[in-house]
Protein backbone atom coordinates (compact mmCIF):
# COMPACT_ATOMS: atom_id res chain seq x y z
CA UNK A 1 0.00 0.00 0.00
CA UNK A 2 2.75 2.22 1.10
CA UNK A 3 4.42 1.78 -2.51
CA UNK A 4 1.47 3.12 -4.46
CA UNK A 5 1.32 5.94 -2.27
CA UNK A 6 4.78 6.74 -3.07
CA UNK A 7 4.26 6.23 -7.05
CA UNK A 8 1.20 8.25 -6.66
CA UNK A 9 3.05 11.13 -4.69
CA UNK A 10 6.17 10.42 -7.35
CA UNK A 11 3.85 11.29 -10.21
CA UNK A 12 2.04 14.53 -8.90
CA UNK A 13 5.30 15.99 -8.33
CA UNK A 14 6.33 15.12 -12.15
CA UNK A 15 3.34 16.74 -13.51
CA UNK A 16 3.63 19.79 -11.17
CA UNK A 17 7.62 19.96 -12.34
CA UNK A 18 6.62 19.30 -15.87
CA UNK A 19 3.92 22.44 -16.15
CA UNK A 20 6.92 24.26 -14.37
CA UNK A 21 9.30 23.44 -16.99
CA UNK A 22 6.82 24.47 -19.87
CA UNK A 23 5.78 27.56 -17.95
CA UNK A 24 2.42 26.92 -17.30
CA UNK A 25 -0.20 28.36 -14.84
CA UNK A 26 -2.59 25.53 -12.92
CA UNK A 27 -5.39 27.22 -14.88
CA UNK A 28 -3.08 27.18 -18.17
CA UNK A 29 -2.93 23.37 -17.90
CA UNK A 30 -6.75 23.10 -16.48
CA UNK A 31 -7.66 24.41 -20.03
CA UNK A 32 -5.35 22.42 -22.05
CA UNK A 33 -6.08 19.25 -20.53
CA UNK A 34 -9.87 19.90 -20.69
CA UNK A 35 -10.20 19.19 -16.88
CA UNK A 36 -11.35 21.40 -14.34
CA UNK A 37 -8.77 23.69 -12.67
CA UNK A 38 -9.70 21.71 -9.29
CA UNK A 39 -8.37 18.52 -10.61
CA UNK A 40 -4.92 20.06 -11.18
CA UNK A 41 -4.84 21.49 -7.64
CA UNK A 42 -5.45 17.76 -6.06
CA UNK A 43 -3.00 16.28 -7.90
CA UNK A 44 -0.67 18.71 -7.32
């Protein structure tokens, strides 16, 4: 159990680092991705 958290926690910080790297707002990749700007807070 404790390993999915940790692949879980390993990719939320990718995608956060990723839309860092590409210079994106949370609302910037919200709108690309066609989710809701709520979504991309959780997972980050």
């Amino acid at each position: 159990m404790n390993e999915n958290i940790d692949i879980i926690a390993m990719l939320c910080r990718r995608i956060k680092m990723a839309r860092i790297e590409k210079n994106l707002s949370q609302q910037e990749l919200a709108r690309k991705a066609e989710i809701g700007i709520a979504t991309i807070k959780r997972i980050e």
